[in-house]
Each structure stands twice: as C-alpha cells, then as structure tokens.
PDB file of N, CA and C in Angstrom:
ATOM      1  N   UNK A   1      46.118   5.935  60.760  1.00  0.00           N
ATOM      2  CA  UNK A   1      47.248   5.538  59.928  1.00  0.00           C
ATOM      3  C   UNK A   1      47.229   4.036  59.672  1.00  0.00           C
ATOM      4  N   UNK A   2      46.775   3.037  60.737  1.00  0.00           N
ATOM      5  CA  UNK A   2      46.408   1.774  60.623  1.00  0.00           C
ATOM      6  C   UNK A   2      45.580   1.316  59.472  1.00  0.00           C
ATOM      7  N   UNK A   3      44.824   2.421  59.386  1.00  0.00           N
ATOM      8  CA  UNK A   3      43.765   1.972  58.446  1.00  0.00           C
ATOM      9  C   UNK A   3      43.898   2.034  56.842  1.00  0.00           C
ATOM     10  N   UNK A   4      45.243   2.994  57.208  1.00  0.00           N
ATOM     11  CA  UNK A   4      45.431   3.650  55.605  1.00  0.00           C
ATOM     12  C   UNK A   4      46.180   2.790  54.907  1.00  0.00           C
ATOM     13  N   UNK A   5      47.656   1.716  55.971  1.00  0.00           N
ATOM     14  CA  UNK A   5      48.263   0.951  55.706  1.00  0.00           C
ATOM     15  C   UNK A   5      47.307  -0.648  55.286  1.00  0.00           C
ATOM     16  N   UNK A   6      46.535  -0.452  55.851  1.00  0.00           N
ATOM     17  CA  UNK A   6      45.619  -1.619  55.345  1.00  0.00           C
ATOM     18  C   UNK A   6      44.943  -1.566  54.201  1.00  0.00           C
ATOM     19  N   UNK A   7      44.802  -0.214  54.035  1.00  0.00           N
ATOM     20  CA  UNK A   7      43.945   0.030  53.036  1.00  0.00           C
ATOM     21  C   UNK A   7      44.754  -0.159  51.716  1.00  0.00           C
ATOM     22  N   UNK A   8      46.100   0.488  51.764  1.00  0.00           N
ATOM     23  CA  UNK A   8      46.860   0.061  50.553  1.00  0.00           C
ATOM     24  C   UNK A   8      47.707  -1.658  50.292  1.00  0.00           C
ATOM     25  N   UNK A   9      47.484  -1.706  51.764  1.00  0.00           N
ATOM     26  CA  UNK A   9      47.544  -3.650  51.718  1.00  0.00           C
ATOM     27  C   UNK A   9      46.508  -4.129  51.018  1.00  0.00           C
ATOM     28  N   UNK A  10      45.396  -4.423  50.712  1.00  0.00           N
ATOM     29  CA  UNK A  10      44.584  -4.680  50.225  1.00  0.00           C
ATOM     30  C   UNK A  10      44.689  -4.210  48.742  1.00  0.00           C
ATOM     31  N   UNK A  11      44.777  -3.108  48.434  1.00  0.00           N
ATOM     32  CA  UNK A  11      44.558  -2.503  47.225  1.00  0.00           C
ATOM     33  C   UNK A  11      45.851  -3.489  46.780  1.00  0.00           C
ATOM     34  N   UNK A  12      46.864  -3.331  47.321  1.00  0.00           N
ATOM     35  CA  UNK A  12      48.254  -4.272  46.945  1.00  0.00           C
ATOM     36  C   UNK A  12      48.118  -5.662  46.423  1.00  0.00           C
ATOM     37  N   UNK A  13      47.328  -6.337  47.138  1.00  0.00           N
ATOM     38  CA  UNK A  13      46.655  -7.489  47.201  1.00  0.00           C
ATOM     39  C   UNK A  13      45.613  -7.989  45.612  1.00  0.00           C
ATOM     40  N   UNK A  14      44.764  -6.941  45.836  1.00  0.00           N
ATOM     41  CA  UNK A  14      44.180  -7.224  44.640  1.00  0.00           C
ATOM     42  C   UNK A  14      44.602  -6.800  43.275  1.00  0.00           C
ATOM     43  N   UNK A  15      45.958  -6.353  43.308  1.00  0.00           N
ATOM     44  CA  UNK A  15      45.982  -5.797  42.252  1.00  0.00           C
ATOM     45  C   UNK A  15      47.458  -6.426  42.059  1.00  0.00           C
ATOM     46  N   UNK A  16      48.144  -7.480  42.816  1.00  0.00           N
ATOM     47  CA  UNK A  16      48.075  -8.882  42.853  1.00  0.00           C
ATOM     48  C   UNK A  16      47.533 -10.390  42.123  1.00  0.00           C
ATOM     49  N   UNK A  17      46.525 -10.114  42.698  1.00  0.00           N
ATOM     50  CA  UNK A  17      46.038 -11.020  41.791  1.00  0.00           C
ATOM     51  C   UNK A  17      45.486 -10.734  40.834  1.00  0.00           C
ATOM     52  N   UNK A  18      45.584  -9.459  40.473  1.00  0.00           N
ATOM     53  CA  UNK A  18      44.826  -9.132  39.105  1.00  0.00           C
ATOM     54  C   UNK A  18      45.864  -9.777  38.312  1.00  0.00           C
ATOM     55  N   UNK A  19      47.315  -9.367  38.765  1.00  0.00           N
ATOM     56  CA  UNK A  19      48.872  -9.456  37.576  1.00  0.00           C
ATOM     57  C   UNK A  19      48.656 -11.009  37.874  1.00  0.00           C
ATOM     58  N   UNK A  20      48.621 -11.804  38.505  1.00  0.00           N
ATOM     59  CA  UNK A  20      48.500 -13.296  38.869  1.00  0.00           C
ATOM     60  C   UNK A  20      47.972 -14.017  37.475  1.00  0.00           C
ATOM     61  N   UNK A  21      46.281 -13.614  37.401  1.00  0.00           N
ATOM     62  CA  UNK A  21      45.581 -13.595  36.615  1.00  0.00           C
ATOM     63  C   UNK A  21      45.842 -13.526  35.306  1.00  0.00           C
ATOM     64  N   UNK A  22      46.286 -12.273  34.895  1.00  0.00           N
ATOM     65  CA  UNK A  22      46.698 -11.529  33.540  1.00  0.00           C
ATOM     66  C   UNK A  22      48.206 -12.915  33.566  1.00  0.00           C
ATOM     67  N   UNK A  23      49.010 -12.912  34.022  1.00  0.00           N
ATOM     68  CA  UNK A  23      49.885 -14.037  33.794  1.00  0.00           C
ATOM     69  C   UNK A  23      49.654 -15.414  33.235  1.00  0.00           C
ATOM     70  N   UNK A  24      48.797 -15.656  34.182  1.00  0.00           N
ATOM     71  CA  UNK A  24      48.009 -17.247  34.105  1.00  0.00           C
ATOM     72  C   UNK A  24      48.085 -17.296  32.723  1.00  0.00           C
ATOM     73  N   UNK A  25      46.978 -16.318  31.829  1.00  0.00           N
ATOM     74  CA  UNK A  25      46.306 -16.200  30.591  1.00  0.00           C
ATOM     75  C   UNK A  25      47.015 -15.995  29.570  1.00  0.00           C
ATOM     76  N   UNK A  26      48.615 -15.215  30.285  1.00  0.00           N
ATOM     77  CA  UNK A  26      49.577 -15.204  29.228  1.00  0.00           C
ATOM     78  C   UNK A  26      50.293 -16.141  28.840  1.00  0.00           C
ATOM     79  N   UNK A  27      50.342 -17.220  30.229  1.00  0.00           N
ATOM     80  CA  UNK A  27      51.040 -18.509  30.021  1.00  0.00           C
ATOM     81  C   UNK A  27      50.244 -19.460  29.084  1.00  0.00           C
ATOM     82  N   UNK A  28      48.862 -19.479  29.093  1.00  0.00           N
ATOM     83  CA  UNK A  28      48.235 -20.160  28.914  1.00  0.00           C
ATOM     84  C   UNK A  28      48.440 -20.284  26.832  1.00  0.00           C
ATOM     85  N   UNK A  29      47.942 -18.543  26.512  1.00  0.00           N
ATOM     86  CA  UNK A  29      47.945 -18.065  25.500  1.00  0.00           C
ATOM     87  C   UNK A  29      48.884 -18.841  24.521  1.00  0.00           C
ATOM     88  N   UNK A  30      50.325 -18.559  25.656  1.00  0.00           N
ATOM     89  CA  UNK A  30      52.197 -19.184  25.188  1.00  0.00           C
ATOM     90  C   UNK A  30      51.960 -20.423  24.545  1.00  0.00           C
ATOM     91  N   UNK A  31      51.363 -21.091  25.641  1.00  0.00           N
ATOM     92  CA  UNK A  31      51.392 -22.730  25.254  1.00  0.00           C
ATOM     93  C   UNK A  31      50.661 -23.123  23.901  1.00  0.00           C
ATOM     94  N   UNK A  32      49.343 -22.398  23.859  1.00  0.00           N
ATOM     95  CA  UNK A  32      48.316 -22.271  22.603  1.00  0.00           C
ATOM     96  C   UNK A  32      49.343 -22.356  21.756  1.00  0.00           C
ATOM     97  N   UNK A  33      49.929 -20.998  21.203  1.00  0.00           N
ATOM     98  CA  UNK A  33      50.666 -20.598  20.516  1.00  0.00           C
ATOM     99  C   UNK A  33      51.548 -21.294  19.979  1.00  0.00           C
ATOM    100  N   UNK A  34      52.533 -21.847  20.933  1.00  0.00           N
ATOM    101  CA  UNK A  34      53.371 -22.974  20.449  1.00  0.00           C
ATOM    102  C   UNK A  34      52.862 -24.361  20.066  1.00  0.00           C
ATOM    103  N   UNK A  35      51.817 -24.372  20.706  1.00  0.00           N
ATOM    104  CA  UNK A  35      51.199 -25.893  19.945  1.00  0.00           C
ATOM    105  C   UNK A  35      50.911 -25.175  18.333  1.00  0.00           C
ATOM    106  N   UNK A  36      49.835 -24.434  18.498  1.00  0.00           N
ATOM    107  CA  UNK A  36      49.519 -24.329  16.624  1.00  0.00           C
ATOM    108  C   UNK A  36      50.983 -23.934  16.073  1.00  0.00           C
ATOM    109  N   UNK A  37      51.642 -23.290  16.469  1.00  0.00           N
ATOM    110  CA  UNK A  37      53.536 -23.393  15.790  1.00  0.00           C
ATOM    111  C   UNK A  37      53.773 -24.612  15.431  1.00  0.00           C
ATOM    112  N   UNK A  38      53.624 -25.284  16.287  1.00  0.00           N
ATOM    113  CA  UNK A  38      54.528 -26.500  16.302  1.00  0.00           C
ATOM    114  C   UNK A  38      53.499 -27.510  15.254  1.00  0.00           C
ATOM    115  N   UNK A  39      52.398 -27.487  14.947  1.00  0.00           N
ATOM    116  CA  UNK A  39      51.466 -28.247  14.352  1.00  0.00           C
ATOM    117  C   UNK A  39      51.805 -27.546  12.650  1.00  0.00           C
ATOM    118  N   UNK A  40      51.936 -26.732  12.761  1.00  0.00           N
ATOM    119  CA  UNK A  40      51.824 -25.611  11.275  1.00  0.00           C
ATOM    120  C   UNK A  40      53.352 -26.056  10.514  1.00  0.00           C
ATOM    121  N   UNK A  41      54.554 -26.032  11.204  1.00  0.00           N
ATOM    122  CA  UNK A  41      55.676 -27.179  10.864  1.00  0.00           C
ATOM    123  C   UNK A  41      55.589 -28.172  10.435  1.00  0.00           C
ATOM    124  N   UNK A  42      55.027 -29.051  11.297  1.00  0.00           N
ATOM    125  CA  UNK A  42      54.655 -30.830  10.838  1.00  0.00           C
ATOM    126  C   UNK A  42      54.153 -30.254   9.849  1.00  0.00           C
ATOM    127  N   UNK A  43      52.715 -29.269   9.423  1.00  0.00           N
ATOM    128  CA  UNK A  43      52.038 -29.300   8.123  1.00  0.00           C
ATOM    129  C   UNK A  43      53.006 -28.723   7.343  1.00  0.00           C
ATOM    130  N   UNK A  44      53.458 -27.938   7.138  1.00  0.00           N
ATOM    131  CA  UNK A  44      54.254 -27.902   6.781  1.00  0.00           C
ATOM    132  C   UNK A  44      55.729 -28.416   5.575  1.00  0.00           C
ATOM    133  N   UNK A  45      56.390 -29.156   6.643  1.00  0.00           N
ATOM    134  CA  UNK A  45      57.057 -30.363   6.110  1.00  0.00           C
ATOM    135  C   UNK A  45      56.868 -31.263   5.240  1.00  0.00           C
ATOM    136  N   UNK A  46      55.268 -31.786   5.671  1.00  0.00           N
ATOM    137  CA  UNK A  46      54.614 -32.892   5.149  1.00  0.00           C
ATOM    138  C   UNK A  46      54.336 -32.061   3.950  1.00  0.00           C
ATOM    139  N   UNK A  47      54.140 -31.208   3.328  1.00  0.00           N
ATOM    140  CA  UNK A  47      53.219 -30.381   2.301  1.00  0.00           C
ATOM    141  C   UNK A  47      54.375 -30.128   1.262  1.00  0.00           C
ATOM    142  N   UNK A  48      55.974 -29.807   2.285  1.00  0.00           N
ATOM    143  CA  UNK A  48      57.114 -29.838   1.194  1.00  0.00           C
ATOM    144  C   UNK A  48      57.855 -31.308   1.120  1.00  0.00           C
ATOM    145  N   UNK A  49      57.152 -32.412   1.594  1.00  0.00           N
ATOM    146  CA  UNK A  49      57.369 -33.342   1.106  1.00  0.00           C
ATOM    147  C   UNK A  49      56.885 -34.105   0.009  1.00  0.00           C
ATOM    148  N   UNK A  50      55.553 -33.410   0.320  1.00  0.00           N
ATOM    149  CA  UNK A  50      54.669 -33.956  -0.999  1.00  0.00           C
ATOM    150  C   UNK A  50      54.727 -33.295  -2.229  1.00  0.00           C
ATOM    151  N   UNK A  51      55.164 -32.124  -2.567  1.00  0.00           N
ATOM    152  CA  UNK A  51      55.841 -31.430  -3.152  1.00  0.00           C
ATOM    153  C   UNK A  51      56.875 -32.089  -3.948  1.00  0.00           C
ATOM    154  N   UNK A  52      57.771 -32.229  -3.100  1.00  0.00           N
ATOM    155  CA  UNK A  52      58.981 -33.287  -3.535  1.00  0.00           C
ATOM    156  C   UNK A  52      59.049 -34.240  -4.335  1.00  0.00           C
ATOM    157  N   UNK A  53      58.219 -35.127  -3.639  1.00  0.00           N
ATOM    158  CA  UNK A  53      57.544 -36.091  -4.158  1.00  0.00           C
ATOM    159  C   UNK A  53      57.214 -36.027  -5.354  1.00  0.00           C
ATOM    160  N   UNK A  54      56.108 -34.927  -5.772  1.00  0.00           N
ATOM    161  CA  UNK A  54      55.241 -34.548  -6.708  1.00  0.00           C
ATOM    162  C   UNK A  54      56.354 -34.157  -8.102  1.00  0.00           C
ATOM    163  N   UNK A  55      57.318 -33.446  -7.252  1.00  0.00           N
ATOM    164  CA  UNK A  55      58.588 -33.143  -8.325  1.00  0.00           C
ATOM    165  C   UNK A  55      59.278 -34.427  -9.041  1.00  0.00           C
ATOM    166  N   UNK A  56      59.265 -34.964  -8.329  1.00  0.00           N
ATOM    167  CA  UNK A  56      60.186 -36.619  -8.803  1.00  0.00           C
ATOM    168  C   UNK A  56      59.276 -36.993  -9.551  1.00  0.00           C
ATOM    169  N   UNK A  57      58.255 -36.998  -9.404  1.00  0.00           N
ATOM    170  CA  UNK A  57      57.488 -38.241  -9.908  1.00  0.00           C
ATOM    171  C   UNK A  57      57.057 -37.906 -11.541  1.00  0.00           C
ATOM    172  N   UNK A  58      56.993 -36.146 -11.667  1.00  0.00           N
ATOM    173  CA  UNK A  58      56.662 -35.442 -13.095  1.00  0.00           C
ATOM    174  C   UNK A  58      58.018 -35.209 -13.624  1.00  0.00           C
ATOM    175  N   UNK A  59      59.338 -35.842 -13.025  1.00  0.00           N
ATOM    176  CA  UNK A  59      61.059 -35.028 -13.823  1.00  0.00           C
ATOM    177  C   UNK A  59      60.886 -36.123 -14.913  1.00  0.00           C
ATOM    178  N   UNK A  60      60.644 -35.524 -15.790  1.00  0.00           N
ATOM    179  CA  UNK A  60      60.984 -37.148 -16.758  1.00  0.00           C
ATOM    180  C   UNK A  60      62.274 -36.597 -17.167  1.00  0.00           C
ATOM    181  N   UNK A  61      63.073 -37.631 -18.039  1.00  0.00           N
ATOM    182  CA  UNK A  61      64.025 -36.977 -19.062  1.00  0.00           C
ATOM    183  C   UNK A  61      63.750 -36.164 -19.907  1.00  0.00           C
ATOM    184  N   UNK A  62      64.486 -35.077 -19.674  1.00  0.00           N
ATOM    185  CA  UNK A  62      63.866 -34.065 -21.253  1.00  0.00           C
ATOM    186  C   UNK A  62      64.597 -34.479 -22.276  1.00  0.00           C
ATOM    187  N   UNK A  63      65.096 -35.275 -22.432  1.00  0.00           N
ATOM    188  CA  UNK A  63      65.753 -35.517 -23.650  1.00  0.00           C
ATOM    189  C   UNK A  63      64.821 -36.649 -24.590  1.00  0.00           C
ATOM    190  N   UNK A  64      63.799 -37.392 -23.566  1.00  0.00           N
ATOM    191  CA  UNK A  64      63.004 -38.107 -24.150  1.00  0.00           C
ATOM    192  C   UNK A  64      61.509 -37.596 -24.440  1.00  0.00           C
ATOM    193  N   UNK A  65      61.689 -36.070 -24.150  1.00  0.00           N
ATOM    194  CA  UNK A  65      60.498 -35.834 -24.523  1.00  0.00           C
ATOM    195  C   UNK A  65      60.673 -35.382 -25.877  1.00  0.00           C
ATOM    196  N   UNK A  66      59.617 -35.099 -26.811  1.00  0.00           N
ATOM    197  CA  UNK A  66      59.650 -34.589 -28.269  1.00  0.00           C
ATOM    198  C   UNK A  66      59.631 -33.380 -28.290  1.00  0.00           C
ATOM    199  N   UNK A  67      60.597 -32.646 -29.375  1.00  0.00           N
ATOM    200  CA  UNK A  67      60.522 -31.066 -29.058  1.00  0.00           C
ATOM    201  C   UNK A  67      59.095 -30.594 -29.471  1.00  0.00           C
ATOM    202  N   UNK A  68      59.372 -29.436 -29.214  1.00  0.00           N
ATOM    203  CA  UNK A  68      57.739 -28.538 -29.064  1.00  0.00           C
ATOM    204  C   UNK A  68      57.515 -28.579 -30.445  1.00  0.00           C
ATOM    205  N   UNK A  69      56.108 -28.362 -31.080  1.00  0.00           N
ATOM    206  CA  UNK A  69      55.924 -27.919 -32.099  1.00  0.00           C
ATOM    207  C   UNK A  69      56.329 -26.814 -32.911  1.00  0.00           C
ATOM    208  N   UNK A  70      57.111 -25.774 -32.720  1.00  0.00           N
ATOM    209  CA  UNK A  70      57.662 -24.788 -33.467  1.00  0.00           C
ATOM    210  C   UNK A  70      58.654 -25.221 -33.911  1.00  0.00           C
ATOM    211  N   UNK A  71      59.211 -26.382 -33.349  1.00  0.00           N
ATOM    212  CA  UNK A  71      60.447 -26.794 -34.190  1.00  0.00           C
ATOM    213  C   UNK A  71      60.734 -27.430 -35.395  1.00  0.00           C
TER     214      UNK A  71
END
C-alpha cells in the first residue's frame, strides 16, 4: 500500500509540473500578446493621426473651388 501511495505521489508530482509548465507558457504567451496589443494601438493612433492630418491639409474651401464641368 506504501508503494501505491507513492506511486500516485509521484504521478501527482509530475503532472504538477507538467500544469506548472503549461502555465509558465501561458503567462508568457499573455505578455506576448499584450505587447503586440499594445504596439498595434500606438500604430494605430499614429495612422489615424496621419489621416487627420492628411484630411486638413486636402479640406480646401469648396466654395473656392470651380464648379465641375457639367455646369
């Protein structure tokens, strides 16, 4: 019976650090994850800023432009 309790101590053990393991990799994964998140924002931002930008800089007055040719 000694042996059997050891035997599932062990099995307990390694299967232990298997979940240990599998954790580690999930934490690890997390952090990945949120960095390229957090990088893809900044790009992001910057991309609807330039945008913005890009908008201002082509608004002319339409009143100073000349109407279209069909008119």
């Amino acid at each position: 019976m000694n042996d059997t309790l050891e035997q599932r101590l062990a099995e307990l053990e390694v299967k232990l650090t298997f979940i240990d393991d599998t954790v580690q990799a999930l934490m690890t994964a997390d952090a990945d994850q949120s960095m390229r998140i957090a990088a893809l924002e900044r790009s992001l931002r910057e991309l609807r800023g330039e945008l913005s930008s890009m908008r201002v800089a082509q608004a002319d007055d339409p009143h100073t432009e000349p109407p279209p040719p069909h008119y």
